[in-house]
PDB file of N, CA and C in Angstrom:
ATOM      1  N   UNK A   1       0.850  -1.163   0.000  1.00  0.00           N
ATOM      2  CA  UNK A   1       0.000   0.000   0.000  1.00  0.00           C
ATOM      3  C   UNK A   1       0.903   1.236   0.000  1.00  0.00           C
ATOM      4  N   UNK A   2       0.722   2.009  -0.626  1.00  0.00           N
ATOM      5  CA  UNK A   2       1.575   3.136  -0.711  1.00  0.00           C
ATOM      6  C   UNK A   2       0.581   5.067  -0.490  1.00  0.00           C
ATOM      7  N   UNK A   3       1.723   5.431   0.244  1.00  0.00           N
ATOM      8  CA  UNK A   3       0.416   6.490   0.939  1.00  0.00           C
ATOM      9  C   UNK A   3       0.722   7.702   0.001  1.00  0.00           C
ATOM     10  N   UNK A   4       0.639   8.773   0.370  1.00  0.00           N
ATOM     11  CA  UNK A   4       1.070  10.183   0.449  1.00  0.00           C
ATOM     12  C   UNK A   4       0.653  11.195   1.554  1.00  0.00           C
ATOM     13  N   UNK A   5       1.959  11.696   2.167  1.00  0.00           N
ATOM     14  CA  UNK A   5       1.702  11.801   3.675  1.00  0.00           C
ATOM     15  C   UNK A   5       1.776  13.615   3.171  1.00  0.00           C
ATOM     16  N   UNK A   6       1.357  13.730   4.226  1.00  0.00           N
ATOM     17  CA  UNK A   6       1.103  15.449   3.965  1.00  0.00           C
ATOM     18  C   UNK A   6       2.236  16.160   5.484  1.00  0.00           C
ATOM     19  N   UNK A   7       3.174  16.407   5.787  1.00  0.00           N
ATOM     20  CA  UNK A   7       3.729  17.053   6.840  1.00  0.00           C
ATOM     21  C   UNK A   7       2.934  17.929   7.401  1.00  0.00           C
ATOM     22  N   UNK A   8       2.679  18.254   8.511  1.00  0.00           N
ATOM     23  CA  UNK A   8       1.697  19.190   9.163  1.00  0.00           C
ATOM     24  C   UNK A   8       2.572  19.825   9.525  1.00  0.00           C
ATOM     25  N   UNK A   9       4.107  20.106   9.658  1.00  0.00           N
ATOM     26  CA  UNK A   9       4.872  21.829   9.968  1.00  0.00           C
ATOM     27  C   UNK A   9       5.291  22.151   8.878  1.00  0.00           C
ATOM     28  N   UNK A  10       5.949  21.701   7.769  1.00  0.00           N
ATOM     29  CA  UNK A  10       6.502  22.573   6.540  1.00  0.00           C
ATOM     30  C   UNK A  10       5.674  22.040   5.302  1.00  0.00           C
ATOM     31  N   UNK A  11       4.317  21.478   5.447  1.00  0.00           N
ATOM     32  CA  UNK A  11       3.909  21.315   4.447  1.00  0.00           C
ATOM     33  C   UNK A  11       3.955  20.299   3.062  1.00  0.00           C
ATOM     34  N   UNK A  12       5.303  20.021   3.503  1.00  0.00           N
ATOM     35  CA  UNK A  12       5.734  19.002   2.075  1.00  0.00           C
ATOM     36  C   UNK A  12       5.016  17.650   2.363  1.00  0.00           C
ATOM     37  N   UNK A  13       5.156  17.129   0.573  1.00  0.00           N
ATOM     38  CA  UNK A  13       4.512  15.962   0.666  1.00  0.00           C
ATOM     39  C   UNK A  13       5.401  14.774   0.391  1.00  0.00           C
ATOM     40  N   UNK A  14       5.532  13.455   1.069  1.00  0.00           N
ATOM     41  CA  UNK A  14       6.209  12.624   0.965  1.00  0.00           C
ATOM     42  C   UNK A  14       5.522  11.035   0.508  1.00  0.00           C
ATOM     43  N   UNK A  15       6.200  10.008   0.099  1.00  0.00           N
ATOM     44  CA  UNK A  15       5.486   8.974  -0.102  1.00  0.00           C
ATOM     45  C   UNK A  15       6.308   7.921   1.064  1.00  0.00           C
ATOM     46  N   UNK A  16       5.259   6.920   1.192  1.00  0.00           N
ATOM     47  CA  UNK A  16       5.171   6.130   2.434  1.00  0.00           C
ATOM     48  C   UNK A  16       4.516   4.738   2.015  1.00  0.00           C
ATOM     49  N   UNK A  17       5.696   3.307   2.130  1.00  0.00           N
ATOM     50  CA  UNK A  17       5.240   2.292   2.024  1.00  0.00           C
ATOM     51  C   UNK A  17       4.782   1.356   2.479  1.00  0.00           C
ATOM     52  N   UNK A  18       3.804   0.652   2.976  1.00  0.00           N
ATOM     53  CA  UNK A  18       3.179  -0.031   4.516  1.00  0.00           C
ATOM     54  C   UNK A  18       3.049  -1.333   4.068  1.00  0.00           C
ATOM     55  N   UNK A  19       3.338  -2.520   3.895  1.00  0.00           N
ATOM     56  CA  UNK A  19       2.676  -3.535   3.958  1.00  0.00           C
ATOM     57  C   UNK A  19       1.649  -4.075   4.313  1.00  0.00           C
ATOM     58  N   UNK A  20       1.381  -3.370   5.760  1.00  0.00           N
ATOM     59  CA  UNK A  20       0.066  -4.225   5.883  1.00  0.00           C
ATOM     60  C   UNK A  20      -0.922  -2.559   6.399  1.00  0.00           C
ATOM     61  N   UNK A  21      -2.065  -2.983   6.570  1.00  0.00           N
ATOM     62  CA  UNK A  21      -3.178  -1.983   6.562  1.00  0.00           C
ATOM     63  C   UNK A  21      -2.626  -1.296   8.103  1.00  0.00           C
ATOM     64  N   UNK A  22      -2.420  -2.149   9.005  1.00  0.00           N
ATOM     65  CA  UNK A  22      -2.315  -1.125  10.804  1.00  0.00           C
ATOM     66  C   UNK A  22      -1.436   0.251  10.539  1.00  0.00           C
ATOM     67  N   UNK A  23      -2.066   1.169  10.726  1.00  0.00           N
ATOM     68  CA  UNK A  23      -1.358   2.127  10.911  1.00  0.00           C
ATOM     69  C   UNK A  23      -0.794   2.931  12.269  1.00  0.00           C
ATOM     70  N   UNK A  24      -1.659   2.014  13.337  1.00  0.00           N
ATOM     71  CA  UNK A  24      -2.029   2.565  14.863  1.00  0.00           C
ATOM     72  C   UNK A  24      -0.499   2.462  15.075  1.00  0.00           C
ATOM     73  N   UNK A  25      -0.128   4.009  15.708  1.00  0.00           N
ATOM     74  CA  UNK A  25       1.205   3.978  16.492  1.00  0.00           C
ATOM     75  C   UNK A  25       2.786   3.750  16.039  1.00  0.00           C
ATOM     76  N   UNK A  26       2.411   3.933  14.141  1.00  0.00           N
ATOM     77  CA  UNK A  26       3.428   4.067  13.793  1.00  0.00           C
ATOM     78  C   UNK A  26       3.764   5.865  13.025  1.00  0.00           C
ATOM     79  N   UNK A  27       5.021   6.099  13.218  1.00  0.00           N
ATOM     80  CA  UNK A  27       5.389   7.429  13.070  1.00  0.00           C
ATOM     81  C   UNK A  27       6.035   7.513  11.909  1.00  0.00           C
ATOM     82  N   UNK A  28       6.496   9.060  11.326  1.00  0.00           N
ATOM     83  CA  UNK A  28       7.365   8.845  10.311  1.00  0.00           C
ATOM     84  C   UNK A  28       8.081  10.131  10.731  1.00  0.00           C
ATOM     85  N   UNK A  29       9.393  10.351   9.860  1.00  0.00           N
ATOM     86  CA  UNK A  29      10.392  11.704  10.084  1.00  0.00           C
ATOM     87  C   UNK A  29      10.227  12.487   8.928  1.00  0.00           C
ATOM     88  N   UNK A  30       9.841  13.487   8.685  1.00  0.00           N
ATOM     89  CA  UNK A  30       9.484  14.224   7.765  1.00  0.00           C
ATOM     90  C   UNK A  30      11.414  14.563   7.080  1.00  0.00           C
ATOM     91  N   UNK A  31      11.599  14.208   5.743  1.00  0.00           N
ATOM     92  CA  UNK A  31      13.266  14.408   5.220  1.00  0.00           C
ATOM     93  C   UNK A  31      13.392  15.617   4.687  1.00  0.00           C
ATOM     94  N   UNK A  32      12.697  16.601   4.791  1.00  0.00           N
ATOM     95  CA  UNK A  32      12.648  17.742   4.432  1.00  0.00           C
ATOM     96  C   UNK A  32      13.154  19.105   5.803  1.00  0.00           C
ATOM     97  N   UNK A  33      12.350  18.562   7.274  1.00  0.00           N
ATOM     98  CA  UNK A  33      12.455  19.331   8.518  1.00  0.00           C
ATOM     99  C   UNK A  33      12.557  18.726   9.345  1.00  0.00           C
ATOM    100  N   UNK A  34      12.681  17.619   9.324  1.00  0.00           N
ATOM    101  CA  UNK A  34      13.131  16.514  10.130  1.00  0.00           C
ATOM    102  C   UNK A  34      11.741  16.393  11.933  1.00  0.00           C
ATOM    103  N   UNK A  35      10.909  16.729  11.167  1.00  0.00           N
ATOM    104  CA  UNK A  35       9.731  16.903  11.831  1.00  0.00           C
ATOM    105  C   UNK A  35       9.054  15.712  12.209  1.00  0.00           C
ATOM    106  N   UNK A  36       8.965  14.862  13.891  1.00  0.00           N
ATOM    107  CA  UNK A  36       8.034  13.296  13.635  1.00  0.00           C
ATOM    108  C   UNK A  36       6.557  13.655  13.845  1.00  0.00           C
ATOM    109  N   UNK A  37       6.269  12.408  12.842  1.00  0.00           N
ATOM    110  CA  UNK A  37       4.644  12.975  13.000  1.00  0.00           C
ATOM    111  C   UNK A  37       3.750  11.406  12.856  1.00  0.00           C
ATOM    112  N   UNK A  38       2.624  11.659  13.625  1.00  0.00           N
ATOM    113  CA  UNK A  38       1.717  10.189  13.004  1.00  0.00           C
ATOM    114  C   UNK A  38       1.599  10.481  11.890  1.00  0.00           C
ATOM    115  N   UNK A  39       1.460   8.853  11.320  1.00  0.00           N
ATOM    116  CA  UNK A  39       1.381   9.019   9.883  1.00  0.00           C
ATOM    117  C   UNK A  39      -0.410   8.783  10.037  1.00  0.00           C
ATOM    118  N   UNK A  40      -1.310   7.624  10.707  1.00  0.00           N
ATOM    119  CA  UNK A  40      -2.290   7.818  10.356  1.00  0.00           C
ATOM    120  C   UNK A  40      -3.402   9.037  10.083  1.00  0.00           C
ATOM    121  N   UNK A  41      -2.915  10.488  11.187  1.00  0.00           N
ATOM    122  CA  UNK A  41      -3.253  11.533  11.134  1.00  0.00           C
ATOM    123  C   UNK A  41      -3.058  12.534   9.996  1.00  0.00           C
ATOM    124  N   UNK A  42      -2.027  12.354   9.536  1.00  0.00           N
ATOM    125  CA  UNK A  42      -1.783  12.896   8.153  1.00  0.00           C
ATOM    126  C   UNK A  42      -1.516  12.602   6.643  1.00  0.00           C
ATOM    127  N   UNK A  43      -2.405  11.394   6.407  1.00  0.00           N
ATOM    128  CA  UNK A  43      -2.445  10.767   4.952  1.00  0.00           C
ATOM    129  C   UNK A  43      -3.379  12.376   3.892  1.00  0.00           C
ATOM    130  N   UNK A  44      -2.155  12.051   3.193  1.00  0.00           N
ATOM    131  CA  UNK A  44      -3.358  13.127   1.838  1.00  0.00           C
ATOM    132  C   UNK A  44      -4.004  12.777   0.878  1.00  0.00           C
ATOM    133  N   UNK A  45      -3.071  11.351   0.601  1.00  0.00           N
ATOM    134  CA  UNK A  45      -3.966  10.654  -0.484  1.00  0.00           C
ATOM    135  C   UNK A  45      -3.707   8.739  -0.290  1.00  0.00           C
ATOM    136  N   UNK A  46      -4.389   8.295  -1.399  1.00  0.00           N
ATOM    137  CA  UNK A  46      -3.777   6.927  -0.705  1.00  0.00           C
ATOM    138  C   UNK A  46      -3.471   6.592  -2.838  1.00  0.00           C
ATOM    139  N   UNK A  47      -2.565   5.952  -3.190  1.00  0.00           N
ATOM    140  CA  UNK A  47      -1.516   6.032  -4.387  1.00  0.00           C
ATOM    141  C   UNK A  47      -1.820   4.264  -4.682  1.00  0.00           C
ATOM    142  N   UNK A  48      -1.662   4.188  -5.467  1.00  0.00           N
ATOM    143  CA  UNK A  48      -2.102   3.093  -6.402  1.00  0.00           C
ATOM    144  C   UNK A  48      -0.587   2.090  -6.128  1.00  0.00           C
TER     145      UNK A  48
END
């Protein structure tokens, strides 16, 4: 499954690869501001 995460401090958008559907309680580091953030809280799109 492949996401597109939206950063909630600088805005940028990143892509994100999950194997399985749980998203509960996993984080990501934004490579742009080095910002951690839930990822389930900030999906923008979900990518083919």
């Amino acid at each position: 499954m492949m996401l597109l995460l939206l950063c909630p401090k600088c805005k940028n958008k990143m892509k994100y690869q999950s194997k399985t559907i749980i998203l509960t309680g996993k984080r990501k580091i934004c490579v742009y501001c080095g910002f951690s953030y839930k990822i389930k809280d900030n999906i923008a799109e979900r990518l083919k």
